[in-house]
N, C-alpha and C. Protein backbone atom coordinates (compact mmCIF):
# COMPACT_ATOMS: atom_id res chain seq x y z
N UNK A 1 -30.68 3.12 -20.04
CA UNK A 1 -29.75 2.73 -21.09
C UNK A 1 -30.01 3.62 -22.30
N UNK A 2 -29.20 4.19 -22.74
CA UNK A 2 -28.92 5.02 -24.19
C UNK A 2 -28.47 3.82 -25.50
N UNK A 3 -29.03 4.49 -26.27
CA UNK A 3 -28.92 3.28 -27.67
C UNK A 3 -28.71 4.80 -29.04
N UNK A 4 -27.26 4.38 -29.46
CA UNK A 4 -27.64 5.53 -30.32
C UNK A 4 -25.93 4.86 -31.39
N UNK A 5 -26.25 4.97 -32.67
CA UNK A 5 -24.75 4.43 -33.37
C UNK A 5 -24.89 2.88 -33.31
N UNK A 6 -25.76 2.03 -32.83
CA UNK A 6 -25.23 1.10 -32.65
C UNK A 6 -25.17 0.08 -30.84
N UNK A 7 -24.26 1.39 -29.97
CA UNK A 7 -24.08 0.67 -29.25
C UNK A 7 -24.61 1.21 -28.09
N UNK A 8 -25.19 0.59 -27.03
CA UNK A 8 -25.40 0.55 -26.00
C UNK A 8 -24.77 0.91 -24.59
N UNK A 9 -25.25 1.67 -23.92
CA UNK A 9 -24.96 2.66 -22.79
C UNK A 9 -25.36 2.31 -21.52
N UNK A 10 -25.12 2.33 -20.17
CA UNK A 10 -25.19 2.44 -19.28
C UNK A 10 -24.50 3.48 -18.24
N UNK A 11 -25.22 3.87 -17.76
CA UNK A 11 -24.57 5.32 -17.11
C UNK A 11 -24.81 5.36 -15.47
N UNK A 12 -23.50 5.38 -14.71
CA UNK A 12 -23.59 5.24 -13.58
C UNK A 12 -23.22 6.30 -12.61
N UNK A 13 -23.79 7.09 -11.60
CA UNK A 13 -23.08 8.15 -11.21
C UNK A 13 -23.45 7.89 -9.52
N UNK A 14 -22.26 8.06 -8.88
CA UNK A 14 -22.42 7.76 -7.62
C UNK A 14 -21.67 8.80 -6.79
N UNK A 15 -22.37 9.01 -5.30
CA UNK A 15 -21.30 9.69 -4.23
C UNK A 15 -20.27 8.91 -3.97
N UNK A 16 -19.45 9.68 -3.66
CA UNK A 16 -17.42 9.36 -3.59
C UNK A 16 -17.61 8.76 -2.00
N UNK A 17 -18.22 7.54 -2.04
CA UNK A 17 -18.34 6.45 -0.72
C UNK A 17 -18.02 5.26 -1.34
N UNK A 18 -17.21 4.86 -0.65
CA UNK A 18 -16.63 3.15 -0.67
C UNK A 18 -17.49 2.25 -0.80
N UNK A 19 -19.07 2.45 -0.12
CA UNK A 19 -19.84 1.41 0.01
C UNK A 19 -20.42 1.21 -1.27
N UNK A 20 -20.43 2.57 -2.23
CA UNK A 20 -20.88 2.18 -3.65
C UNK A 20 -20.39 1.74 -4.56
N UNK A 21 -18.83 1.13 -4.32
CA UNK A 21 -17.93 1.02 -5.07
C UNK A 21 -18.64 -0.44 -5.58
N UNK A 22 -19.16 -1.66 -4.47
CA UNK A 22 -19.94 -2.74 -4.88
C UNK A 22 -20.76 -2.90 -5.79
N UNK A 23 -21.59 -1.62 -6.33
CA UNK A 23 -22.99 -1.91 -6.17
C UNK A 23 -22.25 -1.76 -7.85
N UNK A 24 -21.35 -0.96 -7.96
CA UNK A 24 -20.59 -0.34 -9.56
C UNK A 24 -20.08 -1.65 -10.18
N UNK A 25 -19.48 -2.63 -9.22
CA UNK A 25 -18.85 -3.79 -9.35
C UNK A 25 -20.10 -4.92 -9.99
N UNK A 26 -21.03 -5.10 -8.97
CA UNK A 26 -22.01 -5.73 -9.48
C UNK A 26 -23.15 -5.01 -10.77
N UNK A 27 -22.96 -4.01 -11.34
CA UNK A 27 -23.74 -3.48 -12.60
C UNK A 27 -22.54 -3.85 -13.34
N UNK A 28 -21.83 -3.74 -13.41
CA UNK A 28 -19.91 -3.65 -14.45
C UNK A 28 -20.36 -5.22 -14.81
N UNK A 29 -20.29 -6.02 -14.13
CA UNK A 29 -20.59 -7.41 -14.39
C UNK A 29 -21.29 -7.90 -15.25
N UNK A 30 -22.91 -7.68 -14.39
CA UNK A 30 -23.94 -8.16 -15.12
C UNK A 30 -23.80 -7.18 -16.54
N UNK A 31 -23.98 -6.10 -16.29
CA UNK A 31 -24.06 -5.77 -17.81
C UNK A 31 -22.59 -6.18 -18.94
N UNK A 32 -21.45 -6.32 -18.43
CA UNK A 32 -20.58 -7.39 -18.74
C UNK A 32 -20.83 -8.35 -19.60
N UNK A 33 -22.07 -9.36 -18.58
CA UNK A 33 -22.05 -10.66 -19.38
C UNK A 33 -22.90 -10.63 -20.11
N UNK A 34 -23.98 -9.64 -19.79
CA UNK A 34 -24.89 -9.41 -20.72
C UNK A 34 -24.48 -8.89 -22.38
N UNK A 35 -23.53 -7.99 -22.26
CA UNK A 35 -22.53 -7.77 -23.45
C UNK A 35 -21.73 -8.74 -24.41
N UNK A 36 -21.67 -10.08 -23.35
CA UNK A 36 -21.10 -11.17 -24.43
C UNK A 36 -19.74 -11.28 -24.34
N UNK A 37 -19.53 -10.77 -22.59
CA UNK A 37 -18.03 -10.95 -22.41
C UNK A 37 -17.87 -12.79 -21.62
N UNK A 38 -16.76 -12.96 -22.03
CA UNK A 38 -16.50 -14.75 -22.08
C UNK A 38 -16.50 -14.37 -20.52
N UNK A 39 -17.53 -15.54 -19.81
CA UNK A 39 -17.33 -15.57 -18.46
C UNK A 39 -16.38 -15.97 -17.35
N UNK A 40 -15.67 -16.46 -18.08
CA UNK A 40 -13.80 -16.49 -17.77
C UNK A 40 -12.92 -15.30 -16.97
N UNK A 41 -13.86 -14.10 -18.07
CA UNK A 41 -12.75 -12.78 -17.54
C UNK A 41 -14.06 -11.63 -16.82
N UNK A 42 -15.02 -12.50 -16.05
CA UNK A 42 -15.87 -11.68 -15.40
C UNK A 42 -15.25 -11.36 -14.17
N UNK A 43 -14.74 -11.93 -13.31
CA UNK A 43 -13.64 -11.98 -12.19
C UNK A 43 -13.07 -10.86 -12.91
N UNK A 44 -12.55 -10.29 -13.58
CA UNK A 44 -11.40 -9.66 -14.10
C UNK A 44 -12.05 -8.13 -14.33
N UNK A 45 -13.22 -8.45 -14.74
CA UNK A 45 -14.02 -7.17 -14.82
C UNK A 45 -14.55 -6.20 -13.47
N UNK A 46 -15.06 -7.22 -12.89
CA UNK A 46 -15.55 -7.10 -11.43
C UNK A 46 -14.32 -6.24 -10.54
N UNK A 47 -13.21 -6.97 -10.42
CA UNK A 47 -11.98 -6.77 -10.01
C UNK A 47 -11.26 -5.04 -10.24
N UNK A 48 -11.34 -5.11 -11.67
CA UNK A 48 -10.65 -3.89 -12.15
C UNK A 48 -11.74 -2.79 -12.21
N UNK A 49 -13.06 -2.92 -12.16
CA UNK A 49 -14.28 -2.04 -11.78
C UNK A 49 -14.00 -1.18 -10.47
N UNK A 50 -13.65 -2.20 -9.72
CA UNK A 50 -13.78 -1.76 -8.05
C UNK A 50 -12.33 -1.44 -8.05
N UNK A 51 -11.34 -1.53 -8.37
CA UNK A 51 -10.16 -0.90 -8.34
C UNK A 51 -9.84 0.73 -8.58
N UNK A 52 -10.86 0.52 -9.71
CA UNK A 52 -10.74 1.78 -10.55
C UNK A 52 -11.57 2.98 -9.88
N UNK A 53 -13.13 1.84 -9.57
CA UNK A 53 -14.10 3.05 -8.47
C UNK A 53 -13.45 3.48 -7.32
N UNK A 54 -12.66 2.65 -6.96
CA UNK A 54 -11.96 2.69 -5.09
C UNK A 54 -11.14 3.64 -5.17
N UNK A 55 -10.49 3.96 -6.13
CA UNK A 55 -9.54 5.10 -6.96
C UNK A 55 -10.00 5.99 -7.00
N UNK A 56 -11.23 5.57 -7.78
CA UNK A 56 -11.89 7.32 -8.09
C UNK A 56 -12.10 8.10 -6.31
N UNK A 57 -12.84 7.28 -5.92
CA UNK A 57 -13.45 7.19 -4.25
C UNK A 57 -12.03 8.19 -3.55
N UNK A 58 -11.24 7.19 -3.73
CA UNK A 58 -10.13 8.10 -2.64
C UNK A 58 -9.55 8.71 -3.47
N UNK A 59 -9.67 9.61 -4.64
CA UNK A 59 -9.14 10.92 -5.37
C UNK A 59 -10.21 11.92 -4.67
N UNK A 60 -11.69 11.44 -4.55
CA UNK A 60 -12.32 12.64 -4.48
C UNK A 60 -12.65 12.64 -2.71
N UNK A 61 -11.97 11.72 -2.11
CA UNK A 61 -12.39 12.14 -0.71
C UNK A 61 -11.17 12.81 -0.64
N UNK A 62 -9.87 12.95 -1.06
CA UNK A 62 -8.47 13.35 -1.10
C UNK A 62 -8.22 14.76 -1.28
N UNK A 63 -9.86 15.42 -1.98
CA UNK A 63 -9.14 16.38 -2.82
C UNK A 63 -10.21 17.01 -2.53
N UNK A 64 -11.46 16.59 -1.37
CA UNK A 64 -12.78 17.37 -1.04
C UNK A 64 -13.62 17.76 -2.47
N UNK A 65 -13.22 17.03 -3.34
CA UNK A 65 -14.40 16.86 -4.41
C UNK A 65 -15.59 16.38 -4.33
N UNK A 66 -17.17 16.96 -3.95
CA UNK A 66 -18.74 16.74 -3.75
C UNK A 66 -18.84 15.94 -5.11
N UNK A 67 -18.88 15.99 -6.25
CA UNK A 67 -19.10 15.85 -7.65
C UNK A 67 -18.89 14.17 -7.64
N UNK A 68 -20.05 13.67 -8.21
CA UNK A 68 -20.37 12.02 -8.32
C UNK A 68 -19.39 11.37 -9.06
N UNK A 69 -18.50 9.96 -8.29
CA UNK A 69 -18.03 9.83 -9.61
C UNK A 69 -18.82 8.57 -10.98
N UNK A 70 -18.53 9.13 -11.99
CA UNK A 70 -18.87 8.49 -13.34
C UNK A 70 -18.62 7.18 -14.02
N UNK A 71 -19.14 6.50 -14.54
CA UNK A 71 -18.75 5.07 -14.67
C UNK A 71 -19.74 4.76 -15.86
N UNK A 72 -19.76 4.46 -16.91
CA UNK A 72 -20.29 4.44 -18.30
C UNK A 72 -19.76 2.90 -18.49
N UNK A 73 -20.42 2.30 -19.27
CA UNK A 73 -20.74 1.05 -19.55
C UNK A 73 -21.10 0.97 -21.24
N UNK A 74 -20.37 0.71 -21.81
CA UNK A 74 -20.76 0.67 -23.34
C UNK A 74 -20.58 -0.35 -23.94
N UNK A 75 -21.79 -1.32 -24.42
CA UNK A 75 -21.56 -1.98 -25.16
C UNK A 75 -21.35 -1.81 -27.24
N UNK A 76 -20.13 -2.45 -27.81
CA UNK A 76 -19.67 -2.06 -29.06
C UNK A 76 -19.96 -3.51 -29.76
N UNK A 77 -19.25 -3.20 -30.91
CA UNK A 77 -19.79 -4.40 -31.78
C UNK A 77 -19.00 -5.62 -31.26
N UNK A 78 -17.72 -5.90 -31.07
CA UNK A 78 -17.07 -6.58 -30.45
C UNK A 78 -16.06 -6.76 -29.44
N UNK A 79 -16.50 -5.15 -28.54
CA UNK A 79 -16.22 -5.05 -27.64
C UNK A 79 -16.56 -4.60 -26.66
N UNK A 80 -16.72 -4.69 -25.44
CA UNK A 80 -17.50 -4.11 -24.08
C UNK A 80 -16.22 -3.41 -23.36
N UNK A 81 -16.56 -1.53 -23.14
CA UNK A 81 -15.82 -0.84 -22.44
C UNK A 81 -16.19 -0.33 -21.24
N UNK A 82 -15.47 0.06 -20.76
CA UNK A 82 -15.98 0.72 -19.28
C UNK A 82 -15.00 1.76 -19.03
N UNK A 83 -16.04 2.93 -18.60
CA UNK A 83 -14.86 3.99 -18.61
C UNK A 83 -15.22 4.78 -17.22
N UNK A 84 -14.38 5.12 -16.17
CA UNK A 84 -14.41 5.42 -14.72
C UNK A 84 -13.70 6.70 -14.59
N UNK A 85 -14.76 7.85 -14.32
CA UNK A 85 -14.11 9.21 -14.51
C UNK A 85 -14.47 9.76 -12.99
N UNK A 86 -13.37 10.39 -12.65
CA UNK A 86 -13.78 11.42 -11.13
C UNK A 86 -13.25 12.92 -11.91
N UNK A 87 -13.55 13.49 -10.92
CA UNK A 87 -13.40 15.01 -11.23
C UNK A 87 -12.17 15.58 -9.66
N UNK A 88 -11.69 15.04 -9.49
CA UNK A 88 -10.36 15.24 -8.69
C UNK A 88 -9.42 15.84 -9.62
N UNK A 89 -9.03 17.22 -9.31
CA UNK A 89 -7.80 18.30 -9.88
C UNK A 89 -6.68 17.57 -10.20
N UNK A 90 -5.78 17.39 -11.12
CA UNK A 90 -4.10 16.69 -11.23
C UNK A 90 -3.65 17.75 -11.64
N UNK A 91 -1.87 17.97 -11.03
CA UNK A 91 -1.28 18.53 -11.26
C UNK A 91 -0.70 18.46 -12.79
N UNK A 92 -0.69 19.17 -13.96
CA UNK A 92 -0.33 19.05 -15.01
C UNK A 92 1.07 18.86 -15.29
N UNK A 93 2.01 19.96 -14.62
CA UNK A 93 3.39 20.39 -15.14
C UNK A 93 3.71 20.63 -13.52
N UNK A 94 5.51 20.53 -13.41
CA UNK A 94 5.82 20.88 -11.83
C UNK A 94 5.81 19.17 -11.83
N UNK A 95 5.46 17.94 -12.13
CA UNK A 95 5.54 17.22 -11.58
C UNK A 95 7.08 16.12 -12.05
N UNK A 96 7.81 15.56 -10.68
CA UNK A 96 8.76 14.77 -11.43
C UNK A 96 8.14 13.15 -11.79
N UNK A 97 8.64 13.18 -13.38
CA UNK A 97 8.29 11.98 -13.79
C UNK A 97 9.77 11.37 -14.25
N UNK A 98 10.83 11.80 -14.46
CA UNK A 98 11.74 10.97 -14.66
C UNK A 98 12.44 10.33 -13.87
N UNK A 99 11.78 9.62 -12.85
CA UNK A 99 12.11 9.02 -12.06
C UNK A 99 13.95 9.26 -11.12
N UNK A 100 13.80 10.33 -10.86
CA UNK A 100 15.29 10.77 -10.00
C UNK A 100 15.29 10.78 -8.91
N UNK A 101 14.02 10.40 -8.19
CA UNK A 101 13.79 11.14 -7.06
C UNK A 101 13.21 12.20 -6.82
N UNK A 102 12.99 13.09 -7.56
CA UNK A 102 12.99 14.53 -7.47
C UNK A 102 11.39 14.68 -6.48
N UNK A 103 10.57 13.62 -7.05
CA UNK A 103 9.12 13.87 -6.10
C UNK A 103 9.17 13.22 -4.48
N UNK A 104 10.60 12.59 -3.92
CA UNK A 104 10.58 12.39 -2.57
C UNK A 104 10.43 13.76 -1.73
N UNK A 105 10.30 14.55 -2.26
CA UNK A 105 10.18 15.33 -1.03
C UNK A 105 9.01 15.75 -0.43
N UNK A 106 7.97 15.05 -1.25
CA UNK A 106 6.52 15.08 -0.83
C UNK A 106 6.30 14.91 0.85
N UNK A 107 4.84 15.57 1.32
CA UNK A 107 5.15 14.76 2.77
C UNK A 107 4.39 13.42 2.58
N UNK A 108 4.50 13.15 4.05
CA UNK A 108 4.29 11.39 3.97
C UNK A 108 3.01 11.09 3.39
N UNK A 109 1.90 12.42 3.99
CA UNK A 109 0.50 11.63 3.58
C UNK A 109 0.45 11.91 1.58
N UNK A 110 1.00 12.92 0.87
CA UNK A 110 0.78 12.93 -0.28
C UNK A 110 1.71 11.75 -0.88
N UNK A 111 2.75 11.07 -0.65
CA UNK A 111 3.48 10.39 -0.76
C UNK A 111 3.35 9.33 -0.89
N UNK A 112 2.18 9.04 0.47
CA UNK A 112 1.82 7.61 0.37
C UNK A 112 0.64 7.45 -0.53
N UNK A 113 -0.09 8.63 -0.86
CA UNK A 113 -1.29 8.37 -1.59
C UNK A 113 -0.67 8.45 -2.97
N UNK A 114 0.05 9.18 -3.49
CA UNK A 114 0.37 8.50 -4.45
C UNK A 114 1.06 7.56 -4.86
N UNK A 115 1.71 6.94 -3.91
CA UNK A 115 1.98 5.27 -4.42
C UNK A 115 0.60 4.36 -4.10
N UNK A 116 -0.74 4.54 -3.20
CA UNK A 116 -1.44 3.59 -3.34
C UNK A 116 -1.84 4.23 -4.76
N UNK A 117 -2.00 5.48 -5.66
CA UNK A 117 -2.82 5.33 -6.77
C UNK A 117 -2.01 4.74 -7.86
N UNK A 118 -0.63 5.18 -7.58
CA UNK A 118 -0.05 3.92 -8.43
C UNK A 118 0.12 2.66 -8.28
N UNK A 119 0.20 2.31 -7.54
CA UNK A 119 -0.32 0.87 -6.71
C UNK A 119 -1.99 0.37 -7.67
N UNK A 120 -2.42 1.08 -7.29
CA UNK A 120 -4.05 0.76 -7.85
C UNK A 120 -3.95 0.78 -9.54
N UNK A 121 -3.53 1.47 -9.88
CA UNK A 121 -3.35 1.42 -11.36
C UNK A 121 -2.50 0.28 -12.42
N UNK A 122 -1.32 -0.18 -11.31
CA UNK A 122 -0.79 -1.20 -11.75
C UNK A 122 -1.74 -2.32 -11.84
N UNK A 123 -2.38 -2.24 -10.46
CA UNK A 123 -3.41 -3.70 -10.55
C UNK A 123 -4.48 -3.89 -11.97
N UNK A 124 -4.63 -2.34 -12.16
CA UNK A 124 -5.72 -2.40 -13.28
C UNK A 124 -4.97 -2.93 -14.77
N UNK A 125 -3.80 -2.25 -14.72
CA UNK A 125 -2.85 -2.99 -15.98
C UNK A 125 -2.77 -4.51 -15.99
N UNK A 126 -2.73 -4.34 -14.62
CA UNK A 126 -2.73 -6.45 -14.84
C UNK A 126 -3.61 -7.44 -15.00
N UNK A 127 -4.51 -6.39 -14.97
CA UNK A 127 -5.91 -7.05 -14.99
C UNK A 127 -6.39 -7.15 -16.53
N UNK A 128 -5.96 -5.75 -16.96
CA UNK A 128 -7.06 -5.24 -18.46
C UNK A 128 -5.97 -5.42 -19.03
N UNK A 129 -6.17 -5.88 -20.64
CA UNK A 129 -5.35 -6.21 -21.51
C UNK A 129 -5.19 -4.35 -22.39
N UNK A 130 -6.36 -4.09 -22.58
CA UNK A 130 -6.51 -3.19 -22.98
C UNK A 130 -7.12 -1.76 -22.01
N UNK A 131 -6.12 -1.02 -21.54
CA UNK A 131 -6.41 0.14 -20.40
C UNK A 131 -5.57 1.45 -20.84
N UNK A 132 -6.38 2.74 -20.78
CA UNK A 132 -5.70 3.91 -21.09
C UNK A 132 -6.17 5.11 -20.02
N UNK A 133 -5.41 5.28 -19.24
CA UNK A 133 -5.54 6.43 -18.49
C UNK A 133 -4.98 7.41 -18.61
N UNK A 134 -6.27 8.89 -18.37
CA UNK A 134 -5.73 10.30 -18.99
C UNK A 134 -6.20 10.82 -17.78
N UNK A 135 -5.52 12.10 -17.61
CA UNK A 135 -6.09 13.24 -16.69
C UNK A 135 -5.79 14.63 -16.45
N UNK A 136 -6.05 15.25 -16.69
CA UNK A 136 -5.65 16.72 -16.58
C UNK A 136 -6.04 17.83 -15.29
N UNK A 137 -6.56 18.64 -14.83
CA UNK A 137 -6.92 19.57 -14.17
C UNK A 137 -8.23 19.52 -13.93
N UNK A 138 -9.35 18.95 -14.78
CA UNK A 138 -10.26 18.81 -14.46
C UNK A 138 -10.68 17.58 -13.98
N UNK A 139 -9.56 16.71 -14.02
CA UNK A 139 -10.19 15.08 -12.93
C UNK A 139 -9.40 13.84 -14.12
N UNK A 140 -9.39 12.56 -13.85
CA UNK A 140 -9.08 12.03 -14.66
C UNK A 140 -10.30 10.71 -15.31
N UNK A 141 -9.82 9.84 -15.92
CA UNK A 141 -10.48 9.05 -16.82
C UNK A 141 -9.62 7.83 -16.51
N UNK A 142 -9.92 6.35 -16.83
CA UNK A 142 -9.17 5.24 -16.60
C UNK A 142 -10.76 4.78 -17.60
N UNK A 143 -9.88 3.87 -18.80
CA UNK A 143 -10.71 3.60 -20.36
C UNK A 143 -10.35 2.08 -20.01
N UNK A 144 -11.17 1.20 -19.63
CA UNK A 144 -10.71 -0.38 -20.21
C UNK A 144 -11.90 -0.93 -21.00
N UNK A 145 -11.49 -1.96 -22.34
CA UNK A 145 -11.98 -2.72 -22.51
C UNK A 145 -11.62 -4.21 -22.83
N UNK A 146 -12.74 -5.01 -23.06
CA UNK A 146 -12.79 -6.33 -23.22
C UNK A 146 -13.31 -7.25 -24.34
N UNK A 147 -12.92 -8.12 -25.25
CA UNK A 147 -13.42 -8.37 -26.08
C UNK A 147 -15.12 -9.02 -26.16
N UNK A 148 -15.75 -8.88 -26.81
CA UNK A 148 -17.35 -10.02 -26.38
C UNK A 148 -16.88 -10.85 -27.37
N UNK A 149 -17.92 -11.74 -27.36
CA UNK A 149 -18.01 -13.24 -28.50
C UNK A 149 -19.03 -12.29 -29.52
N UNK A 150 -18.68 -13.23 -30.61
CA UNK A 150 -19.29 -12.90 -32.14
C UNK A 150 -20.72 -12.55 -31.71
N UNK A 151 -21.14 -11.37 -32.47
CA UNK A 151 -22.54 -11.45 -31.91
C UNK A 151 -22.88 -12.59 -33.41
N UNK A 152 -22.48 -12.90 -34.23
CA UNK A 152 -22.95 -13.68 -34.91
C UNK A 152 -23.20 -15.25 -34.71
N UNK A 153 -22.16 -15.52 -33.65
CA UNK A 153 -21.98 -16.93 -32.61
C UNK A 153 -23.38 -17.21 -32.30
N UNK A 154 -23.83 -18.81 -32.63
CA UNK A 154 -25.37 -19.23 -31.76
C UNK A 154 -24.77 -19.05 -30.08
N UNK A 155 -25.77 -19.03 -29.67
CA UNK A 155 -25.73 -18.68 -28.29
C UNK A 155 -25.89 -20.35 -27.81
């Protein structure tokens, strides 16, 4: 754990295997509640952890990326973030986003993988109140956080 500003760090780096997606799920948690997130929305954390790792997981088995993916854990003054980075290439420009159709002509297997990552990303919106995903050429990022209780609150 890193301590520097204030807030508190946890730093997670794993091979792009499914089976570690758990182990990310169960640290996301505990250090979660340890952060002072209401145990209400631990389900919610857990949930959108492993969504986000399972994501990262099949970007970098997708794209033959070796490179661990990243998962940071920060606790703030009144809020606990988690931020889930792979290093999987995205196309910048060339891509259709105004929804015309224009990207059906993909074949089936790129086609279908990108509706499960949009698929997967929706789930994370529904989950996290607060979620911002970026990505460029060098891999992307998916930012959520969660509020904690007062650290001034008796325990």
């Amino acid at each position: 754990m890193t301590e520097g500003d204030g807030m508190a760090t946890v730093e997670l780096r794993f091979s792009a295997l499914p089976e570690h997606v758990r182990t990310a799920r169960l640290v996301a948690a505990a250090v979660a509640r340890r952060a002072g997130v209401d145990e209400a929305v631990l389900d919610e954390v857990r949930l959108a952890v492993g969504e986000a790792c399972s994501r990262a997981v099949g970007l970098h088995v997708s794209n033959g990326v070796s490179a661990p993916v990243r998962v940071a854990l920060t606790e703030e003054e009144k809020k606990f973030s988690i931020e889930v980075g792979d290093e999987a290439p995205r196309a910048v420009s060339g891509r259709a986003t105004d929804g015309d159709g224009a990207g059906d002509a993909l074949s089936g297997d790129e086609s279908g993988a990108e509706a499960e990552d949009e698929m997967g990303l929706a789930v994370i919106s529904g989950l996290v109140d607060d979620v911002e995903v970026t990505s460029d050429e060098a891999g992307g990022v998916i930012r959520m956080s969660w509020p904690t209780a007062d650290a001034s609150a008796p325990s």
